[in-house]
C-alpha atoms as a PDB file:
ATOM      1  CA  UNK A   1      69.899  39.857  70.042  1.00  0.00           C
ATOM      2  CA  UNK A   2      70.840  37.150  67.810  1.00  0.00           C
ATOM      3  CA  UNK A   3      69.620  34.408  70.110  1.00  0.00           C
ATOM      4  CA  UNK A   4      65.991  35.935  70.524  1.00  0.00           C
ATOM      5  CA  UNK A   5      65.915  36.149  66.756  1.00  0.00           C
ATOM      6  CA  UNK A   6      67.093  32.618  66.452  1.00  0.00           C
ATOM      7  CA  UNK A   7      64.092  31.679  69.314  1.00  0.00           C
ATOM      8  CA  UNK A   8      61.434  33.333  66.832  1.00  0.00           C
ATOM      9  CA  UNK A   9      62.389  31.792  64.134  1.00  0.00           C
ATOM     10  CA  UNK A  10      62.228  28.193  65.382  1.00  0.00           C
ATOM     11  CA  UNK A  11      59.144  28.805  66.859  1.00  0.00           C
ATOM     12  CA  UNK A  12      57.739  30.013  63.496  1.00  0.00           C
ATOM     13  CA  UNK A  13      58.820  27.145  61.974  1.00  0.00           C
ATOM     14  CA  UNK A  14      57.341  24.588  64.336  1.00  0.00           C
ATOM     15  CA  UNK A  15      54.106  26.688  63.785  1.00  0.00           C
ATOM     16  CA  UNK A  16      53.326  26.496  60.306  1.00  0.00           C
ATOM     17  CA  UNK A  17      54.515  22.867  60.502  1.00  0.00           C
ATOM     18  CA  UNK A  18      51.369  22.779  62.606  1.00  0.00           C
ATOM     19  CA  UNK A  19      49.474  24.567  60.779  1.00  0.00           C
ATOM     20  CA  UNK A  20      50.293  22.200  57.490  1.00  0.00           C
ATOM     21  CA  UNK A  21      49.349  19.057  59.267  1.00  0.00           C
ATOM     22  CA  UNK A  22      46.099  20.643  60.856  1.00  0.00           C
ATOM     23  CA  UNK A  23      45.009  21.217  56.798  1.00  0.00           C
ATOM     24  CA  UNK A  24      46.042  17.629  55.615  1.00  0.00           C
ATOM     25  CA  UNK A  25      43.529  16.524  58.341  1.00  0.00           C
ATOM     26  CA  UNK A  26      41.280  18.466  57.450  1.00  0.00           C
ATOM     27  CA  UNK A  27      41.174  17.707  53.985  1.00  0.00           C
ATOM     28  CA  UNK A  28      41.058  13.998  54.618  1.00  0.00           C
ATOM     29  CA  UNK A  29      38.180  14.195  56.814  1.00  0.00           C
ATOM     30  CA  UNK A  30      36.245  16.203  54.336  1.00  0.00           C
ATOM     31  CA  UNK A  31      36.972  13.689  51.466  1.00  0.00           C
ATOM     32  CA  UNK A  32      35.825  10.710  53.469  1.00  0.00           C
ATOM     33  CA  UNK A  33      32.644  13.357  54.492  1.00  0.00           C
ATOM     34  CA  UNK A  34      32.094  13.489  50.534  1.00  0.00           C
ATOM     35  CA  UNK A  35      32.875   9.639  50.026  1.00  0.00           C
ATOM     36  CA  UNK A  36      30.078   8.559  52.590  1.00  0.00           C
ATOM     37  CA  UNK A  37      27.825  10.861  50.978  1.00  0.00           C
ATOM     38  CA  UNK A  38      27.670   8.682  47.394  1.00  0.00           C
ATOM     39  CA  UNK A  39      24.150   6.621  47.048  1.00  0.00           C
ATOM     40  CA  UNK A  40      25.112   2.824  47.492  1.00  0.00           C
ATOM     41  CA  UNK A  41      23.695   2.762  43.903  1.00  0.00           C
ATOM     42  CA  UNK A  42      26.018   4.650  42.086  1.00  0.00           C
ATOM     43  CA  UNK A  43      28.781   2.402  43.513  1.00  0.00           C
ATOM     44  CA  UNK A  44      27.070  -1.184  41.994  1.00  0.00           C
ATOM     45  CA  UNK A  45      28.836  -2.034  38.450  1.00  0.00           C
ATOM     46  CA  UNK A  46      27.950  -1.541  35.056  1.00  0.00           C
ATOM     47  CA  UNK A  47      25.831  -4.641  33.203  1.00  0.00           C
ATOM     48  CA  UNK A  48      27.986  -6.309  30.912  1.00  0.00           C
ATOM     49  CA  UNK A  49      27.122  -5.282  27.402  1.00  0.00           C
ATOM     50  CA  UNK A  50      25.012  -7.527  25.479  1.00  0.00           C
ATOM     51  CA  UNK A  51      26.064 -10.002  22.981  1.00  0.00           C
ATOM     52  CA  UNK A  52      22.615 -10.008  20.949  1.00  0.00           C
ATOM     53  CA  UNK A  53      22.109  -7.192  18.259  1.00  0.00           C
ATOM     54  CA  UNK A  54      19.200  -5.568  17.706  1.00  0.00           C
ATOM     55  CA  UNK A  55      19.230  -7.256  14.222  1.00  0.00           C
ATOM     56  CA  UNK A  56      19.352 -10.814  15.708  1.00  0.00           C
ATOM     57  CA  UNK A  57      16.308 -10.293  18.301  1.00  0.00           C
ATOM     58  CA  UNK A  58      14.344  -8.938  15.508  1.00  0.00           C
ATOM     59  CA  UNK A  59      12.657 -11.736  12.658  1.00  0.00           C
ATOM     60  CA  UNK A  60      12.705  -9.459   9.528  1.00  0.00           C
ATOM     61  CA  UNK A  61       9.096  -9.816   7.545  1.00  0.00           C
ATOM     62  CA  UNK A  62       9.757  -9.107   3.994  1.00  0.00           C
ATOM     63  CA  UNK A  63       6.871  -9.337   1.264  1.00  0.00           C
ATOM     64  CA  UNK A  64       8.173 -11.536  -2.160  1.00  0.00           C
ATOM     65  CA  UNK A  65       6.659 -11.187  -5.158  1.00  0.00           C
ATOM     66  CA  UNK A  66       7.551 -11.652  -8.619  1.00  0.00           C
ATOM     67  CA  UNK A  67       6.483 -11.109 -12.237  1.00  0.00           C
ATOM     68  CA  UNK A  68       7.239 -13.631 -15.366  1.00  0.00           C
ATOM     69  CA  UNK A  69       6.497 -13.855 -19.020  1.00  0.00           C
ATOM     70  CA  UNK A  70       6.625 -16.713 -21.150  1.00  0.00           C
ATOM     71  CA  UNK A  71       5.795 -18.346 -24.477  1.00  0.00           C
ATOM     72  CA  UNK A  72       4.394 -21.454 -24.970  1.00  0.00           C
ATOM     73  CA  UNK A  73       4.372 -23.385 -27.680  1.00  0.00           C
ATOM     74  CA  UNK A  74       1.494 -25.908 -26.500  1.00  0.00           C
ATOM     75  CA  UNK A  75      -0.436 -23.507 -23.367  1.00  0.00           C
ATOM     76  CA  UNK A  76      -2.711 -26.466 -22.607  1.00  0.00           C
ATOM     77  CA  UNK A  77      -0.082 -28.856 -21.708  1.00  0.00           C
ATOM     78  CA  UNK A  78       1.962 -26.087 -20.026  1.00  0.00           C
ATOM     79  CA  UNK A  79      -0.841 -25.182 -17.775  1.00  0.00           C
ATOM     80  CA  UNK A  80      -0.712 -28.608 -16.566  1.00  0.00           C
ATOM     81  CA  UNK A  81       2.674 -28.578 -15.947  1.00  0.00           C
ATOM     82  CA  UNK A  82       2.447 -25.594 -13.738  1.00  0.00           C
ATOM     83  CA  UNK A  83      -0.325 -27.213 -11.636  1.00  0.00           C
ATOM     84  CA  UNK A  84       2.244 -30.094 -11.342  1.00  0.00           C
ATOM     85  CA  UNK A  85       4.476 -27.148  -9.770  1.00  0.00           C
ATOM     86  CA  UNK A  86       2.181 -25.351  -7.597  1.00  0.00           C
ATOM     87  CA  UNK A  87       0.588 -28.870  -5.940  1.00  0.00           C
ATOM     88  CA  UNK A  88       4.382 -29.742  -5.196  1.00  0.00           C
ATOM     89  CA  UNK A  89       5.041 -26.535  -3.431  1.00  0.00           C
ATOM     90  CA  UNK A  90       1.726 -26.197  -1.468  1.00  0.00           C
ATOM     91  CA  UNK A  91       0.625 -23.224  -3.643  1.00  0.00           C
ATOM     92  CA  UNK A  92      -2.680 -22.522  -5.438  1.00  0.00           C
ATOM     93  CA  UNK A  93      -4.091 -19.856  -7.794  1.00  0.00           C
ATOM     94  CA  UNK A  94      -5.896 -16.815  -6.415  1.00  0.00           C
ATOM     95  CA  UNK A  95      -7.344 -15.248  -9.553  1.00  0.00           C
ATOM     96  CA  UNK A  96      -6.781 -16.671 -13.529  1.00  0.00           C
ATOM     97  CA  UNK A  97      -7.421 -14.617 -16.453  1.00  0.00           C
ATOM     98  CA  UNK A  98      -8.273 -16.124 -20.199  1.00  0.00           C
ATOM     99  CA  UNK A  99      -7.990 -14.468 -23.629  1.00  0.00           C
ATOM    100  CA  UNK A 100      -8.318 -15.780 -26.984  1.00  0.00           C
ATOM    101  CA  UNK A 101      -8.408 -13.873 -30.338  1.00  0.00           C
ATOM    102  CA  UNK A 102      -7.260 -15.142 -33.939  1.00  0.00           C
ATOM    103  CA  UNK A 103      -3.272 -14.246 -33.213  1.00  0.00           C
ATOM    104  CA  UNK A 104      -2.846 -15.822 -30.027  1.00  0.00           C
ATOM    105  CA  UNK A 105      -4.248 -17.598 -26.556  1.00  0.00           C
ATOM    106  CA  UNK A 106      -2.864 -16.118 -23.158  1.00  0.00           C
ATOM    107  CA  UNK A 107      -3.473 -16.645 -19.572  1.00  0.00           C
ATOM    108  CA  UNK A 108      -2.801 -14.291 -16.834  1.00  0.00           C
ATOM    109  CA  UNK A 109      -2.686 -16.232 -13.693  1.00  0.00           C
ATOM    110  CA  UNK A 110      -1.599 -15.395  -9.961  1.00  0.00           C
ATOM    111  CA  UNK A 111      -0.007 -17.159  -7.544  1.00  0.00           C
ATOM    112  CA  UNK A 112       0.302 -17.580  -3.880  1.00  0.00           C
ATOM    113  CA  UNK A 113       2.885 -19.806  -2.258  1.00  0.00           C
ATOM    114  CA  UNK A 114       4.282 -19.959   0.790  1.00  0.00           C
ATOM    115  CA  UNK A 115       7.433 -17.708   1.322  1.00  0.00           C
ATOM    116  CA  UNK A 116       9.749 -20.279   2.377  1.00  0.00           C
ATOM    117  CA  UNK A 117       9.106 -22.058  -1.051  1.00  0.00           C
ATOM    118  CA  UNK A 118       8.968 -18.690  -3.581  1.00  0.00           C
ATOM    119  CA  UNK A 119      12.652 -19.251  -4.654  1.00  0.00           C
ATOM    120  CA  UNK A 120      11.559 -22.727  -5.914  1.00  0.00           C
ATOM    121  CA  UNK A 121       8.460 -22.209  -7.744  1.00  0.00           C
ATOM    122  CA  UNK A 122      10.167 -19.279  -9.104  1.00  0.00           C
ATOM    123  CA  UNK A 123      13.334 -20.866 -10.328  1.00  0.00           C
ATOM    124  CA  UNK A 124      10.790 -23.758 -11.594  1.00  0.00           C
ATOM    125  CA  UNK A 125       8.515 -21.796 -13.275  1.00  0.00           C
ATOM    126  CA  UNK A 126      11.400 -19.842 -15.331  1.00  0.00           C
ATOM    127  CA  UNK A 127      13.608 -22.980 -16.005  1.00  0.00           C
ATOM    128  CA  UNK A 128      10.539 -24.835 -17.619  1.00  0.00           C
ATOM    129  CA  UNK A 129       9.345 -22.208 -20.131  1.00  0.00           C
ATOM    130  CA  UNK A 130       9.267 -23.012 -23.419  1.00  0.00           C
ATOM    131  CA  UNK A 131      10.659 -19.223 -24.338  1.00  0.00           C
ATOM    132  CA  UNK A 132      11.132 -16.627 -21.566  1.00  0.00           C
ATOM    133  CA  UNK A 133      10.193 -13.358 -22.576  1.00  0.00           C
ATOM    134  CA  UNK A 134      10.656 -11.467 -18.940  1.00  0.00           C
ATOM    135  CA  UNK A 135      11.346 -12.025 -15.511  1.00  0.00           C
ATOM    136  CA  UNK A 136      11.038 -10.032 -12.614  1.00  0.00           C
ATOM    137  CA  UNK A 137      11.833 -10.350  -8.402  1.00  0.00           C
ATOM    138  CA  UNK A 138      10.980  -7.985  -6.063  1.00  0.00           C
ATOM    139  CA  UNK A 139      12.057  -7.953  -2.243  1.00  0.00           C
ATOM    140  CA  UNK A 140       9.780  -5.591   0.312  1.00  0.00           C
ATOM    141  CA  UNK A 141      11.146  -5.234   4.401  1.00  0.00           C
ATOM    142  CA  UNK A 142       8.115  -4.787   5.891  1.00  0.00           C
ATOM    143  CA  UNK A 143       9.555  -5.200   9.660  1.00  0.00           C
ATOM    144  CA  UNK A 144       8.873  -2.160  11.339  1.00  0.00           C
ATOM    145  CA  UNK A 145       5.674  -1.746   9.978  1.00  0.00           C
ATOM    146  CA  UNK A 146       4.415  -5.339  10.922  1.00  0.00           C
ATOM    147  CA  UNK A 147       5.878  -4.224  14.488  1.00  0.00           C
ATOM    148  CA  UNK A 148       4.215  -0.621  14.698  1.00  0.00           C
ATOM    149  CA  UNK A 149       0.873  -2.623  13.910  1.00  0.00           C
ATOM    150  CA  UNK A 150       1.117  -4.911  16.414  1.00  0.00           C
ATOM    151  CA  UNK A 151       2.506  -2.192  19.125  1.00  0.00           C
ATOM    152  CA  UNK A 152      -0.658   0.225  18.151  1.00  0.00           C
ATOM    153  CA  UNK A 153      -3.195  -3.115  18.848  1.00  0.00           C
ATOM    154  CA  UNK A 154      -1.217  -3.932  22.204  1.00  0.00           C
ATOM    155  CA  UNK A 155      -1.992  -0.075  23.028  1.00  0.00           C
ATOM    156  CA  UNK A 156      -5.419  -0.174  22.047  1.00  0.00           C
ATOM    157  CA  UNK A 157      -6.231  -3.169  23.649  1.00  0.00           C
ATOM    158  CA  UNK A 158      -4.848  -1.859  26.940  1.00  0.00           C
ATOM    159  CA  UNK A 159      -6.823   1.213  26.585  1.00  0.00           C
ATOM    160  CA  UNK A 160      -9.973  -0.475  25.765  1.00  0.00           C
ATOM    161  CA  UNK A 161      -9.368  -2.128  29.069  1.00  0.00           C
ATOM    162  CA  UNK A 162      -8.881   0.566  31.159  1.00  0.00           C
ATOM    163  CA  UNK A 163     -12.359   2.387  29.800  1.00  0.00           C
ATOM    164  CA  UNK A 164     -14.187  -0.950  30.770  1.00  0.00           C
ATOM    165  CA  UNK A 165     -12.918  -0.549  34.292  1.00  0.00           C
ATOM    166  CA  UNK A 166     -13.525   2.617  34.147  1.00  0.00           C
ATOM    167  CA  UNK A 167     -16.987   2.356  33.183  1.00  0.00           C
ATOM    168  CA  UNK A 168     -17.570  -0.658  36.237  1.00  0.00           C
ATOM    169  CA  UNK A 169     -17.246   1.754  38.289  1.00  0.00           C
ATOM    170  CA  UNK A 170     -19.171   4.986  36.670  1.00  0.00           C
ATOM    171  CA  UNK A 171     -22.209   6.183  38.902  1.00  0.00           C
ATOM    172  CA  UNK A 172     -23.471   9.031  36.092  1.00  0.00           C
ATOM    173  CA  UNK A 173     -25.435   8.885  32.848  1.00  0.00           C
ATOM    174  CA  UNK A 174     -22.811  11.541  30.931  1.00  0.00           C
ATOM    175  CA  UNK A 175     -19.875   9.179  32.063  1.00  0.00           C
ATOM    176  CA  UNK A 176     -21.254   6.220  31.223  1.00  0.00           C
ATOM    177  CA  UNK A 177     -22.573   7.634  27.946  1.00  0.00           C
ATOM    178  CA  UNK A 178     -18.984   8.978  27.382  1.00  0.00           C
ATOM    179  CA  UNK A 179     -17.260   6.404  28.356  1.00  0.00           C
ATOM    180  CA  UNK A 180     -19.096   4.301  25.721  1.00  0.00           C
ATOM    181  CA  UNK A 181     -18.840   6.730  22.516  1.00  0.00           C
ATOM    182  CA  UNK A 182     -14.642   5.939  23.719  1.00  0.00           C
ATOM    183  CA  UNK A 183     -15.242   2.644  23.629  1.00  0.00           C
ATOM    184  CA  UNK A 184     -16.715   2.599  20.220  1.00  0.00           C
ATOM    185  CA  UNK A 185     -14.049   5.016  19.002  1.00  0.00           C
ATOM    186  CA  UNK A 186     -11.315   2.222  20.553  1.00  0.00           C
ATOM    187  CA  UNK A 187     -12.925  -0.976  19.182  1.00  0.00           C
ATOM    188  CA  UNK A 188     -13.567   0.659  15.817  1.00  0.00           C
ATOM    189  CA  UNK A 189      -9.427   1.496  15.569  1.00  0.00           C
ATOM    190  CA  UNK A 190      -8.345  -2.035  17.102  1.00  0.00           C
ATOM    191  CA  UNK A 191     -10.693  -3.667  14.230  1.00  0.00           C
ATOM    192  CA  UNK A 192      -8.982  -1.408  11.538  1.00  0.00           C
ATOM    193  CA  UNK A 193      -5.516  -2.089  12.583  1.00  0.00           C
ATOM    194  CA  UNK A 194      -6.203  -6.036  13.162  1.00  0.00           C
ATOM    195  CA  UNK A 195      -7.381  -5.877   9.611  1.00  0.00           C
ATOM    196  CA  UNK A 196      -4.399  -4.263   8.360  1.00  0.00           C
ATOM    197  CA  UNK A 197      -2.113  -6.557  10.305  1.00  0.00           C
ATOM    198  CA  UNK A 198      -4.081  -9.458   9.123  1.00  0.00           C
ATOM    199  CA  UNK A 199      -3.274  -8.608   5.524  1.00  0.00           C
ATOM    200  CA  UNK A 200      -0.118  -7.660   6.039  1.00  0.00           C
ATOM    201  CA  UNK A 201       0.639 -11.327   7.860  1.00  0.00           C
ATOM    202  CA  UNK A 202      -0.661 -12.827   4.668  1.00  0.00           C
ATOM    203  CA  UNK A 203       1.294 -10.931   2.517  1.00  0.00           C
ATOM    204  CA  UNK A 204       4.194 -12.020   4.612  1.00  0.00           C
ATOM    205  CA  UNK A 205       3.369 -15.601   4.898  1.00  0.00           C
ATOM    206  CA  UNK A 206       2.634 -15.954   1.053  1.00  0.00           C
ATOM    207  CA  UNK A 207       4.099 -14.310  -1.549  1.00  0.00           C
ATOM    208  CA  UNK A 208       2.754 -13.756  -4.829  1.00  0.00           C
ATOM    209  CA  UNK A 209       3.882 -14.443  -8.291  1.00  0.00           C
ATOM    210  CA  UNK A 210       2.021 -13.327 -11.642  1.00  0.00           C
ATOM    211  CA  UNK A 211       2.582 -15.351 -15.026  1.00  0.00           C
ATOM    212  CA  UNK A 212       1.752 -14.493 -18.336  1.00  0.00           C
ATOM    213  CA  UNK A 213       1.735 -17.773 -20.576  1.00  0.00           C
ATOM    214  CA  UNK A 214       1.230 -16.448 -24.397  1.00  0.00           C
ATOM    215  CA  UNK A 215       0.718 -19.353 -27.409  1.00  0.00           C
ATOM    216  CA  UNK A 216       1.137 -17.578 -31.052  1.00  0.00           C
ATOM    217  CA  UNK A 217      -1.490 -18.869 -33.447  1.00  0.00           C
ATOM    218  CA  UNK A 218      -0.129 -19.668 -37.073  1.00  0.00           C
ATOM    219  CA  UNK A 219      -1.800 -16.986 -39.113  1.00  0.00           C
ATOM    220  CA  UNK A 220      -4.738 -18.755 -41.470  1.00  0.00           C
ATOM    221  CA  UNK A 221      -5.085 -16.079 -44.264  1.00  0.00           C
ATOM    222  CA  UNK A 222      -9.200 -16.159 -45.024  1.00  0.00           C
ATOM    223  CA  UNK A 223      -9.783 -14.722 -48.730  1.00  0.00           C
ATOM    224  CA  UNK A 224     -12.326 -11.745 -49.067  1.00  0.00           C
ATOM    225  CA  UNK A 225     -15.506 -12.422 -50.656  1.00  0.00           C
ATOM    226  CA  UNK A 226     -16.291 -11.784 -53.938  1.00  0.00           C
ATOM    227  CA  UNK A 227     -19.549  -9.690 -54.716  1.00  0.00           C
ATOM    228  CA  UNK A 228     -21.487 -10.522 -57.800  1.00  0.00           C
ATOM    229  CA  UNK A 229     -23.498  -7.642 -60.002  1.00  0.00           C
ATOM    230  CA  UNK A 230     -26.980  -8.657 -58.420  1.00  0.00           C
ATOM    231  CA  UNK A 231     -25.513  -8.641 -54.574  1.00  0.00           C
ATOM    232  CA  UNK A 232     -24.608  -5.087 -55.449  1.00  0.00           C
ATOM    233  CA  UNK A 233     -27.876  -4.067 -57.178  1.00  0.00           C
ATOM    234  CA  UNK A 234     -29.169  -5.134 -54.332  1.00  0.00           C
ATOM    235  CA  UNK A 235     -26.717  -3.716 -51.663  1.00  0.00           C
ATOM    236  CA  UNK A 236     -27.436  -0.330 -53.481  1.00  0.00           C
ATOM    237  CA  UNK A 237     -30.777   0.012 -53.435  1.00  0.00           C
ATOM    238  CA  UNK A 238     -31.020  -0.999 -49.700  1.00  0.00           C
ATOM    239  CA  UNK A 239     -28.570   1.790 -48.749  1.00  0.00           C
ATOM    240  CA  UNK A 240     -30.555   4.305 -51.280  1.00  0.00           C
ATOM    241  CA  UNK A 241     -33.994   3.202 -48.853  1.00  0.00           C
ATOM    242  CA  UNK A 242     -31.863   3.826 -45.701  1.00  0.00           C
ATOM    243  CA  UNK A 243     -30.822   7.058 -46.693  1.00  0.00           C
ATOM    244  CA  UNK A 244     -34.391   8.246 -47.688  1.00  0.00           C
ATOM    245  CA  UNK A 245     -36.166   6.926 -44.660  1.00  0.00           C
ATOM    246  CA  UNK A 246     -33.060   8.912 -42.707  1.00  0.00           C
ATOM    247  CA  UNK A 247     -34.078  11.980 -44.571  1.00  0.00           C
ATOM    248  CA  UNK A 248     -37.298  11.353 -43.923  1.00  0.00           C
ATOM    249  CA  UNK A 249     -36.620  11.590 -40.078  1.00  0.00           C
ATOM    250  CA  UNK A 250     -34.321  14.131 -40.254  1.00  0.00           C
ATOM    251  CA  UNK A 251     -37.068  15.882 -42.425  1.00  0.00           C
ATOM    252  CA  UNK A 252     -39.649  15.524 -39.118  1.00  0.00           C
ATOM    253  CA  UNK A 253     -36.871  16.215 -36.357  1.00  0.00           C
ATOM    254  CA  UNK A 254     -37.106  20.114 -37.856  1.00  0.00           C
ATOM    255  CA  UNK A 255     -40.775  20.666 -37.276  1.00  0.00           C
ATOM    256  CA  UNK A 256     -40.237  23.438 -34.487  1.00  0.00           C
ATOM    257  CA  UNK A 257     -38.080  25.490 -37.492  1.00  0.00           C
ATOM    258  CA  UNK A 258     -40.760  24.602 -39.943  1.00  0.00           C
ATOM    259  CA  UNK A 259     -43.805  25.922 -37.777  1.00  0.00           C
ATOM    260  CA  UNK A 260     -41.379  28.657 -37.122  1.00  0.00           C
ATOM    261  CA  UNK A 261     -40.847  29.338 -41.013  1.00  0.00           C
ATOM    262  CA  UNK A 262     -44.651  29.077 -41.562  1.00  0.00           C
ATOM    263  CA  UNK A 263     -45.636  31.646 -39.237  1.00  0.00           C
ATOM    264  CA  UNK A 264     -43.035  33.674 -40.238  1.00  0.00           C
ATOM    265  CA  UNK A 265     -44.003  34.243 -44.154  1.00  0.00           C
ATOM    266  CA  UNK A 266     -47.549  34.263 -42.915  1.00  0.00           C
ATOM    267  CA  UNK A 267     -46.666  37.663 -41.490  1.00  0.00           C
ATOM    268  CA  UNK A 268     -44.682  38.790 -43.932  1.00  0.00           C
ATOM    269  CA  UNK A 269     -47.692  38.385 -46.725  1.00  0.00           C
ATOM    270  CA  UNK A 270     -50.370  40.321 -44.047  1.00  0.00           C
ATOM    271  CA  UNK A 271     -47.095  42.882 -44.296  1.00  0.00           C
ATOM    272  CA  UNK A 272     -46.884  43.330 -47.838  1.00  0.00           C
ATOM    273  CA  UNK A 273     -50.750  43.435 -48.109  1.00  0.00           C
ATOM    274  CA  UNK A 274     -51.107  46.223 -45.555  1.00  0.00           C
ATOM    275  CA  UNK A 275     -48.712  48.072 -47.382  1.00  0.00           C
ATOM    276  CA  UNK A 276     -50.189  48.011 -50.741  1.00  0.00           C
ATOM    277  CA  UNK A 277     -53.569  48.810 -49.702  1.00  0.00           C
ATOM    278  CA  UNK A 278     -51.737  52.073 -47.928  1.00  0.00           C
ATOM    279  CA  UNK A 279     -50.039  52.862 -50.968  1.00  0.00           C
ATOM    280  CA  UNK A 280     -53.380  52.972 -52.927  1.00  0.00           C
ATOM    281  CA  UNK A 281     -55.092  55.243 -50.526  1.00  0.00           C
END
């Protein structure tokens, strides 16, 4: 009995030992089945990463422009001067504004000059002021907006294209007709934006500086005039003929209420009258 038992058992054993090895094959065969079934594509490396920021392949476009206030003590000679400044920085003046009164001669000038020479003119235009009264620098980033502008006329453009071949090959009058109102609609929105970019390019290229050049005027103290007796006399009776010819107008502008008044104590005597005679009676 013990032998058969001991036959069994070894013959279970060299089963499930058969068994084991049948599932390792298995298993590899179905991994290799799921390596062969991976695209080609997947399998390719990675890029490396890149070494340029997205800082570095962008040009910022930034918009300078400054404010500055100064006395002078001569403005003539200092106006000079500054035309000195803006010939040797390629600038020139884009609108000037002159005032005089008895305290004091200004000018209100603005500048444009290149961007890559603001700094100087700027740092000139303070360190040569007889007084400074105020200063003032102001830095815009106008990057993504110069690049939305010019990414919206790219798009346009491209569209405006497309309805042209479009319409080369339109057979029908309401196409064609269509067709065209887009096309206006298109051209109409590239010419807005081109004008907005072109402004925006100038603002970029040259910045802008305003100066206020003020000259104080030594006060000159001018002694009132004095009236004699006859000057007055005569003063007097012109205002006392100015008021009477006023009252006389004033006197006319009231005929509607003086008709008015007329007619009105006309009626009120025929009133009275009737009343007496019905008294009497």
């Amino acid at each position: 009995m013990k032998r058969h038992i001991l036959i069994i058992s070894t013959l279970l054993i060299f089963f499930l030992w058969g068994c084991k090895e049948d599932d390792r094959m298995m298993y590899a065969e179905s991994a290799n089945d799921y390596a062969l079934d991976i695209p080609a594509t997947s399998m390719s490396p990675m890029p490396p990463p890149s070494n340029v920021s997205h800082d570095e392949s962008i040009t910022r476009k930034i918009i300078k422009t400054g404010q500055i206030e100064i006395e002078s003590n001569d403005i003539s000679e200092d106006y000079q001067k500054l035309k000195g400044l803006l010939k040797g920085t390629n600038a020139y003046i884009e609108s000037e504004d002159q005032y005089r009164s008895d305290r004091e001669i200004s000018y209100t000038i603005k500048i444009r000059v290149p961007s890559e020479k603001y700094d100087t003119l700027f740092n000139s235009m303070v360190s040569t002021a007889d007084r400074l009264i105020r200063k003032q620098s102001n830095i815009e980033d106008v990057t993504e907006r110069y690049h939305d502008l010019k990414t919206r006329i790219k798009n346009q453009k491209a569209l405006e294209k497309r309805y042209l071949e479009i319409l080369r090959n339109a057979t029908k009058v309401s196409d064609i007709l269509e067709i065209e109102s887009k096309l206006t609609e298109v051209r109409s929105e590239i010419e807005t934006l081109e004008g907005k970019f072109k402004y925006l390019s100038k603002q970029i290229s040259f910045s802008s500086i305003t100066l206020l050049m003020v000259e104080k005027l030594p006060y000159t103290h001018i002694p009132e005039k004095n009236t004699g007796f006859g000057e007055k006399l005569l003063g007097s009776f012109d205002n006392g003929w100015s008021i009477f010819l006023s009252f006389i107008v004033g006197v006319f502008s009231l005929w509607p209420f003086l008709i008015l008044l007329i007619v009105s104590f006309y009626l009120f005597k025929r009133y009275r009258k009737r009343k007496r005679q019905t008294t009497s009676k």
